[in-house]
ModelCIF file with pLDDT and N, C-alpha, C, O atoms, coordinates in Angstrom:
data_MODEL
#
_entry.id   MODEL 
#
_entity.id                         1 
_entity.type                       polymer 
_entity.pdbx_number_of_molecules   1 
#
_entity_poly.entity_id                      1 
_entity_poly.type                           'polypeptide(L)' 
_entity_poly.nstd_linkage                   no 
_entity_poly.nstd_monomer                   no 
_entity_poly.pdbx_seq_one_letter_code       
;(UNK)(UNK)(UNK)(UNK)(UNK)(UNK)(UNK)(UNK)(UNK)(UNK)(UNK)(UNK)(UNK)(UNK)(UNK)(UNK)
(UNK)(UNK)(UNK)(UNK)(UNK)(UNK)(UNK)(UNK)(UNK)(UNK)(UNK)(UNK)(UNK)(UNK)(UNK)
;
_entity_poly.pdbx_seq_one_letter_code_can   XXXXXXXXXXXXXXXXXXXXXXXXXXXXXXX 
_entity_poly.pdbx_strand_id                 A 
#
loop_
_entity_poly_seq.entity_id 
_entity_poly_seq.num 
_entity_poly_seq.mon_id 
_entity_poly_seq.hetero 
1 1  UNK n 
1 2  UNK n 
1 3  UNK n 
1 4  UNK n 
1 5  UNK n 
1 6  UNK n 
1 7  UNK n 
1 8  UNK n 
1 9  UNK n 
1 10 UNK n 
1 11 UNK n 
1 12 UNK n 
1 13 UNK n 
1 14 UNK n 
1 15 UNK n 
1 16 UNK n 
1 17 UNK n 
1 18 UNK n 
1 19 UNK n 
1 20 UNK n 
1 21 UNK n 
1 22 UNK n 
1 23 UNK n 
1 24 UNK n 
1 25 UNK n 
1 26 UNK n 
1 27 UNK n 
1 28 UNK n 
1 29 UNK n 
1 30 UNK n 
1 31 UNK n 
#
_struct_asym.id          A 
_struct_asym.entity_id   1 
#
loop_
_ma_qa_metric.id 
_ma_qa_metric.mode 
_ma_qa_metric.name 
_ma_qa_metric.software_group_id 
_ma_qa_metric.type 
1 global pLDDT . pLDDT 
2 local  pLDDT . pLDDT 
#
_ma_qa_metric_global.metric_id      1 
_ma_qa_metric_global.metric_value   96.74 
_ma_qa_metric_global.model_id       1 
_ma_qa_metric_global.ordinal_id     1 
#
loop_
_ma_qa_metric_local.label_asym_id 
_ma_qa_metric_local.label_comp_id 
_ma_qa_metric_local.label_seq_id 
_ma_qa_metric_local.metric_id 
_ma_qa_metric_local.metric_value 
_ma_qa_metric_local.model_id 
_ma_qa_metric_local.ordinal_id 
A UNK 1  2 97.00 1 1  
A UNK 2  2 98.00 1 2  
A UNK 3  2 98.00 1 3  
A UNK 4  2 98.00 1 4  
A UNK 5  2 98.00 1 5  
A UNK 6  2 98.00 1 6  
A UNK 7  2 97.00 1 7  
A UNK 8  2 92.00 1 8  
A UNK 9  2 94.00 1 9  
A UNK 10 2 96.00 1 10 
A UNK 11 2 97.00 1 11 
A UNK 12 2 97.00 1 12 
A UNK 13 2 97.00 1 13 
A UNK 14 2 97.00 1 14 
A UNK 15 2 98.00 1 15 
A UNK 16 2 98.00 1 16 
A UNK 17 2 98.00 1 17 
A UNK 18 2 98.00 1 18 
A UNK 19 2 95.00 1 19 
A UNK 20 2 92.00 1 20 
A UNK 21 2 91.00 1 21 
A UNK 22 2 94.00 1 22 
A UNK 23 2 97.00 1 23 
A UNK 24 2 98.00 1 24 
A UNK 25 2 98.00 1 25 
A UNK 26 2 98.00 1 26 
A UNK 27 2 98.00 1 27 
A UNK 28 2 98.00 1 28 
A UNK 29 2 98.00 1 29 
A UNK 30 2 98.00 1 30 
A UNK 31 2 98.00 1 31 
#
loop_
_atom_site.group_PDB 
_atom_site.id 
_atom_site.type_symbol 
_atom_site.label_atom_id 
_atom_site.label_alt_id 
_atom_site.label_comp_id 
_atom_site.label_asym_id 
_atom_site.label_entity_id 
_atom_site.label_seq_id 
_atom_site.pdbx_PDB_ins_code 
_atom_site.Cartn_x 
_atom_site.Cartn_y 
_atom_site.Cartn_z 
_atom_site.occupancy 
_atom_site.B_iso_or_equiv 
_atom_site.pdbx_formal_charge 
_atom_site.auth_seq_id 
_atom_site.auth_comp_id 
_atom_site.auth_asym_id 
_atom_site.auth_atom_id 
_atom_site.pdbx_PDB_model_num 
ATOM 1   N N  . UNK A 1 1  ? 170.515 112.588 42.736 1.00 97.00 ? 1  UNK A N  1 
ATOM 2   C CA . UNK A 1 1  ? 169.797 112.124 41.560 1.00 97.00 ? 1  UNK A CA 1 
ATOM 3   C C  . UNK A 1 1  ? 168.326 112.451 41.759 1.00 97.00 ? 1  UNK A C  1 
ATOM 4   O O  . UNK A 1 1  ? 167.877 112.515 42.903 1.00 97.00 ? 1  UNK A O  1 
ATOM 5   N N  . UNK A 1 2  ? 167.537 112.668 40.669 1.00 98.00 ? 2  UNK A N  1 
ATOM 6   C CA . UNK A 1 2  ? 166.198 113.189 40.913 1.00 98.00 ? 2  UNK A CA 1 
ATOM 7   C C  . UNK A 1 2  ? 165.283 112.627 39.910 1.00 98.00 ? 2  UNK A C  1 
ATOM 8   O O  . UNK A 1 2  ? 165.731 112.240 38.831 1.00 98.00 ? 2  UNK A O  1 
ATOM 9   N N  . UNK A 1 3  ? 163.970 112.551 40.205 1.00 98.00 ? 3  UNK A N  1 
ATOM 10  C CA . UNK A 1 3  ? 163.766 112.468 38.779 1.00 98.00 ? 3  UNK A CA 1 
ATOM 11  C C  . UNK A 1 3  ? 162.579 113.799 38.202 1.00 98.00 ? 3  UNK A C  1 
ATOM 12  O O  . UNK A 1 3  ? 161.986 114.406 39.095 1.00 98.00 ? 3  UNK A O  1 
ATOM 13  N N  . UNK A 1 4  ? 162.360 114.091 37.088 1.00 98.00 ? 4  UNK A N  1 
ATOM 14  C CA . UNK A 1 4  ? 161.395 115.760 36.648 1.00 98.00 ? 4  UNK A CA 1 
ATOM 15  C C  . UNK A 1 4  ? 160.265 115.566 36.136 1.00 98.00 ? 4  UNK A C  1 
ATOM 16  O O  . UNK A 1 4  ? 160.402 114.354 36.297 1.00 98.00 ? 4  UNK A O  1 
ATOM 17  N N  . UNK A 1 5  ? 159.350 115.635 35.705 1.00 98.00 ? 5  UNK A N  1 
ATOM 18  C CA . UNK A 1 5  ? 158.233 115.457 34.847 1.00 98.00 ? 5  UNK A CA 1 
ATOM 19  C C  . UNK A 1 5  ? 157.648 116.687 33.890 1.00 98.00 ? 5  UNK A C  1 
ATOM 20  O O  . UNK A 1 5  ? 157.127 117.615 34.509 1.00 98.00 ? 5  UNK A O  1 
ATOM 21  N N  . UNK A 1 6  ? 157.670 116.743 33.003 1.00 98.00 ? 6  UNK A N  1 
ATOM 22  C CA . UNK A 1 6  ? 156.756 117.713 31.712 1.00 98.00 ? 6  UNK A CA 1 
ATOM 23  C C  . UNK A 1 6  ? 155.342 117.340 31.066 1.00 98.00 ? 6  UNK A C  1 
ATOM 24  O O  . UNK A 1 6  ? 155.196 116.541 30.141 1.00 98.00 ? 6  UNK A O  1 
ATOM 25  N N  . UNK A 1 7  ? 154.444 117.968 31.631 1.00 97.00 ? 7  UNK A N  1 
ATOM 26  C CA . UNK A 1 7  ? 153.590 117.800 30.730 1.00 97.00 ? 7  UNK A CA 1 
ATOM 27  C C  . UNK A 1 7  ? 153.186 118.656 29.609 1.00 97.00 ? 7  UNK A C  1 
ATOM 28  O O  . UNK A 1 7  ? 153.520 119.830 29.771 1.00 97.00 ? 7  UNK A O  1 
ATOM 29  N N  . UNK A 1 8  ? 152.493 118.372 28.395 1.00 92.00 ? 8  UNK A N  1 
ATOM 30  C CA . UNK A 1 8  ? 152.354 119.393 27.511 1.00 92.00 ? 8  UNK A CA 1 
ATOM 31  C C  . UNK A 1 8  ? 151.879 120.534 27.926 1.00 92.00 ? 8  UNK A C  1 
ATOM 32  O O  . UNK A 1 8  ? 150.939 120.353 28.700 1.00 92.00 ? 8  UNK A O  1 
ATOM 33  N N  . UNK A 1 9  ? 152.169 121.830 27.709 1.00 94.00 ? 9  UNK A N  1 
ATOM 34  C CA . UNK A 1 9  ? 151.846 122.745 27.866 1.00 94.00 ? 9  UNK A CA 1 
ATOM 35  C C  . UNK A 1 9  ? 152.270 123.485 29.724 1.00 94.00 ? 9  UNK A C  1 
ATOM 36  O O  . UNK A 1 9  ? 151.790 124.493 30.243 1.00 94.00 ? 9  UNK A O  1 
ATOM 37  N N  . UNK A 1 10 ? 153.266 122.540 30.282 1.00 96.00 ? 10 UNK A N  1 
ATOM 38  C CA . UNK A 1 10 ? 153.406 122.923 31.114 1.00 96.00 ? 10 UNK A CA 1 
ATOM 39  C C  . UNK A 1 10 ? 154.907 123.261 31.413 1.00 96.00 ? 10 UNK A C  1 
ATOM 40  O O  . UNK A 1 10 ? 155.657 123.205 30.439 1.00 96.00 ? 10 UNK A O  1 
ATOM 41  N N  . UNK A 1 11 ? 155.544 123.664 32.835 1.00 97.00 ? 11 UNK A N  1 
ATOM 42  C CA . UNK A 1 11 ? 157.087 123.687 32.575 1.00 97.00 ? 11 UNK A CA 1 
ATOM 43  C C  . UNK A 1 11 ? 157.731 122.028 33.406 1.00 97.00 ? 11 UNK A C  1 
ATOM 44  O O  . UNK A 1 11 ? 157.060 121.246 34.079 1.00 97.00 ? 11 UNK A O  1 
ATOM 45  N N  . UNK A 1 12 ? 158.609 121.967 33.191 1.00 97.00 ? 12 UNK A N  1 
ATOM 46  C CA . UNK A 1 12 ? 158.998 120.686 33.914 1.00 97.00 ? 12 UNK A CA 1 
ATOM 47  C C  . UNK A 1 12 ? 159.162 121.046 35.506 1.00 97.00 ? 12 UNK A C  1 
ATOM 48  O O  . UNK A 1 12 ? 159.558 122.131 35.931 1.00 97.00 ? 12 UNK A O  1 
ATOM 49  N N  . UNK A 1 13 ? 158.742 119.810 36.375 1.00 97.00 ? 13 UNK A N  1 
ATOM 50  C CA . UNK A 1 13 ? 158.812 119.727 37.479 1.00 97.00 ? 13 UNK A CA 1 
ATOM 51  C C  . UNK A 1 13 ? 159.561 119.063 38.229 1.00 97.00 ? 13 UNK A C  1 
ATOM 52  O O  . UNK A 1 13 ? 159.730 117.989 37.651 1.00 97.00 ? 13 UNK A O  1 
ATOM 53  N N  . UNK A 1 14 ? 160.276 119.067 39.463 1.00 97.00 ? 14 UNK A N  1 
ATOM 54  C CA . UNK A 1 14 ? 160.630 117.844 40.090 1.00 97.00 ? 14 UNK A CA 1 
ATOM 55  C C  . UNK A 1 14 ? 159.411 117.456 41.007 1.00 97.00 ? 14 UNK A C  1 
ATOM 56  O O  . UNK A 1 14 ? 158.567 118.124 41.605 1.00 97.00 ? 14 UNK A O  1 
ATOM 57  N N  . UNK A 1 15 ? 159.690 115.921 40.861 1.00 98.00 ? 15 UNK A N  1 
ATOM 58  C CA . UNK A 1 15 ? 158.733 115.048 41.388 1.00 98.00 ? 15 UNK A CA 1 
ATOM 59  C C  . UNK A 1 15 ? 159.705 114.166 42.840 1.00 98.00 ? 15 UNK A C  1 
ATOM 60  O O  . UNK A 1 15 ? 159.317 113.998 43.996 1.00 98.00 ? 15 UNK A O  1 
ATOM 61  N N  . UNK A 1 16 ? 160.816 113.817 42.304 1.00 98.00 ? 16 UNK A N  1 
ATOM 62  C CA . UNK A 1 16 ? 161.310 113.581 43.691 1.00 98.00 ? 16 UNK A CA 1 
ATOM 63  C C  . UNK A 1 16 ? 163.392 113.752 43.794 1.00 98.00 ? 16 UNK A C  1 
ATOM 64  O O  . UNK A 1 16 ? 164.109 113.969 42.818 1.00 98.00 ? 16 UNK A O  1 
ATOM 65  N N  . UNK A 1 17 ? 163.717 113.629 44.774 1.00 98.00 ? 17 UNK A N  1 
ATOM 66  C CA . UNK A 1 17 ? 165.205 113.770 44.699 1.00 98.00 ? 17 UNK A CA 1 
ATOM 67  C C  . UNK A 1 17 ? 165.644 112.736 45.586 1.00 98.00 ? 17 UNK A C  1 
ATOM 68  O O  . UNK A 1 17 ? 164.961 111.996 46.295 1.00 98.00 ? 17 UNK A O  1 
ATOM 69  N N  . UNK A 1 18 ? 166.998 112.800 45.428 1.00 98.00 ? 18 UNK A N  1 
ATOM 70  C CA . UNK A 1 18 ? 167.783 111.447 46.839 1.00 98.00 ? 18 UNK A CA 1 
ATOM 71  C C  . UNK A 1 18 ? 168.728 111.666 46.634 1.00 98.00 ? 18 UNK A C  1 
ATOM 72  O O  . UNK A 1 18 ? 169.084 111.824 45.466 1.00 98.00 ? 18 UNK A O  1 
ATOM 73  N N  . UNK A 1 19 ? 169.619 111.784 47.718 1.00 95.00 ? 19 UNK A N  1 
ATOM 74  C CA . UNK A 1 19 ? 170.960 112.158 47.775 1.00 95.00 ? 19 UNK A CA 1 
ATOM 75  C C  . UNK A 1 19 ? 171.701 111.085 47.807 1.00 95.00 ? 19 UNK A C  1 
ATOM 76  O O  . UNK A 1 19 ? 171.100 110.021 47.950 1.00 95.00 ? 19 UNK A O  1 
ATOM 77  N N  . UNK A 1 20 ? 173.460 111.052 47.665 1.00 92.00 ? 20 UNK A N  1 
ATOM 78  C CA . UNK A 1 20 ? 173.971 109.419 47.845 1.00 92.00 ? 20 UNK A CA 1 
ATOM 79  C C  . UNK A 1 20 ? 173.821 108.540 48.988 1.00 92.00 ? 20 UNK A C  1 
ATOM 80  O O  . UNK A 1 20 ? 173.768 107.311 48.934 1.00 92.00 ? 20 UNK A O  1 
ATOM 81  N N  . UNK A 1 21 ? 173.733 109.502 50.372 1.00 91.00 ? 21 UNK A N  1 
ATOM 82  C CA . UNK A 1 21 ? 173.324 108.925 51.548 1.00 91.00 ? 21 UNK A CA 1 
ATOM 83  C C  . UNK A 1 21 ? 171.961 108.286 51.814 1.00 91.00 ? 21 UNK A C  1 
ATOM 84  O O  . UNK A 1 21 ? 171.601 107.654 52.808 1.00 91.00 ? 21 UNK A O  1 
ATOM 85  N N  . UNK A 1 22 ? 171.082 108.684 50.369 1.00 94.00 ? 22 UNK A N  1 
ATOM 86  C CA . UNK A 1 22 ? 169.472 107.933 50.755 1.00 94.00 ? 22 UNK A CA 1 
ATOM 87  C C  . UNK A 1 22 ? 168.729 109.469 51.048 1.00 94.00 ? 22 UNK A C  1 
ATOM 88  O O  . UNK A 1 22 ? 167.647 109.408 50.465 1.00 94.00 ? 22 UNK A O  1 
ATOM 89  N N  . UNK A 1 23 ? 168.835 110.508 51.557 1.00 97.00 ? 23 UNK A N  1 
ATOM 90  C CA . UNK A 1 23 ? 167.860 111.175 52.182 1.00 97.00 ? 23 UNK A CA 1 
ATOM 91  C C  . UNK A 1 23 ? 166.698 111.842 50.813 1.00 97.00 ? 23 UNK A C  1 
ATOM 92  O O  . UNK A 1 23 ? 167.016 112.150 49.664 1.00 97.00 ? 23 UNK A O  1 
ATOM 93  N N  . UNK A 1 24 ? 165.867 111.876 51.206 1.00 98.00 ? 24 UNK A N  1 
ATOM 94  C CA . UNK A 1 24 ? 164.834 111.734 50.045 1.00 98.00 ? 24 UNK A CA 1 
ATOM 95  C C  . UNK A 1 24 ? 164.048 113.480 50.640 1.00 98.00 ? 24 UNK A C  1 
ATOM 96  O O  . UNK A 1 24 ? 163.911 113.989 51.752 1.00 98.00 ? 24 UNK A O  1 
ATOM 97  N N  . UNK A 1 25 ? 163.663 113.962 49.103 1.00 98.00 ? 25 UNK A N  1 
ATOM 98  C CA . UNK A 1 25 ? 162.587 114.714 49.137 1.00 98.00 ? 25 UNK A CA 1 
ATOM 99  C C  . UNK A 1 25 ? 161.180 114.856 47.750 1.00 98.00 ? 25 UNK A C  1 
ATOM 100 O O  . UNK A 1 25 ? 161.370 114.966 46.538 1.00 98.00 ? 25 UNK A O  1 
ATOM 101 N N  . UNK A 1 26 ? 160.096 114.811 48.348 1.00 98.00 ? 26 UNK A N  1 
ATOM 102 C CA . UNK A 1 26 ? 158.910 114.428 47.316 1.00 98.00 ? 26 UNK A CA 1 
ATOM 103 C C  . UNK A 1 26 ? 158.478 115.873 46.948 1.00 98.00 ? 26 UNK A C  1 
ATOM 104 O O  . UNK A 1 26 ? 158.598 116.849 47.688 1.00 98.00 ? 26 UNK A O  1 
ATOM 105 N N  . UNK A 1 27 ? 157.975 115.866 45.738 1.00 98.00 ? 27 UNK A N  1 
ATOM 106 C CA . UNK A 1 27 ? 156.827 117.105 45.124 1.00 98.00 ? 27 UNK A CA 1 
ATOM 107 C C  . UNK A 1 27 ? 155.323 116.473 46.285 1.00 98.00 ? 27 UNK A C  1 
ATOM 108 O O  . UNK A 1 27 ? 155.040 115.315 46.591 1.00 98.00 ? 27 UNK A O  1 
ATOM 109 N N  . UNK A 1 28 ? 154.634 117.787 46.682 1.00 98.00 ? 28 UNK A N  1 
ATOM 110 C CA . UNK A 1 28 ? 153.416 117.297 47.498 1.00 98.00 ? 28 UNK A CA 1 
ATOM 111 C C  . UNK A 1 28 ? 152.337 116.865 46.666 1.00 98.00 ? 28 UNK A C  1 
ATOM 112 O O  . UNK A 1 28 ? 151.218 116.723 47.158 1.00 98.00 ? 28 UNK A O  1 
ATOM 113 N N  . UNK A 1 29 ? 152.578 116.618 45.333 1.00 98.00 ? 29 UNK A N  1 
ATOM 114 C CA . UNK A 1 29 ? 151.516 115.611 44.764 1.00 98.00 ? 29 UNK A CA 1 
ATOM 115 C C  . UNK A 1 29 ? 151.627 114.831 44.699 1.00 98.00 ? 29 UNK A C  1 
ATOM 116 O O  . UNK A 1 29 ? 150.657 114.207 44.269 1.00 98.00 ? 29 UNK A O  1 
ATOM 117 N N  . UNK A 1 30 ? 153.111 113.895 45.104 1.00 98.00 ? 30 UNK A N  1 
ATOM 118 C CA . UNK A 1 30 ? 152.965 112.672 44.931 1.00 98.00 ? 30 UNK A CA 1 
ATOM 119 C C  . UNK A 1 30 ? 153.650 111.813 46.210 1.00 98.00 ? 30 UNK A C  1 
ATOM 120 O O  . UNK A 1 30 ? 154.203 110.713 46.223 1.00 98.00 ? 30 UNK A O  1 
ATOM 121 N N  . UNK A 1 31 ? 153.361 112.834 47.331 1.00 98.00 ? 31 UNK A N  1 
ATOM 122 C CA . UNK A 1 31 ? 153.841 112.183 48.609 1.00 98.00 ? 31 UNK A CA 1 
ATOM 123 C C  . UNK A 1 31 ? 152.979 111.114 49.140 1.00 98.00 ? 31 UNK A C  1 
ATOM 124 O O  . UNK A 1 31 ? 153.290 110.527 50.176 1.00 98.00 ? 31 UNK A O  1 
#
């Protein structure tokens, strides 16, 4: 599960992810 972000004029991003076991990965702007 992840979650994405769009801002106007931009393309969508991922901002963070997590797998069912918990293991996590961040976008480096919002680590």
């Amino acid at each position: 599960m992840g979650w994405y972000r769009q801002a106007p004029g931009k393309e969508r991003e991922l901002v963070a992810v997590i797998t069912s076991g918990g293991n996590t990965n961040y976008a480096d702007s919002v680590k």
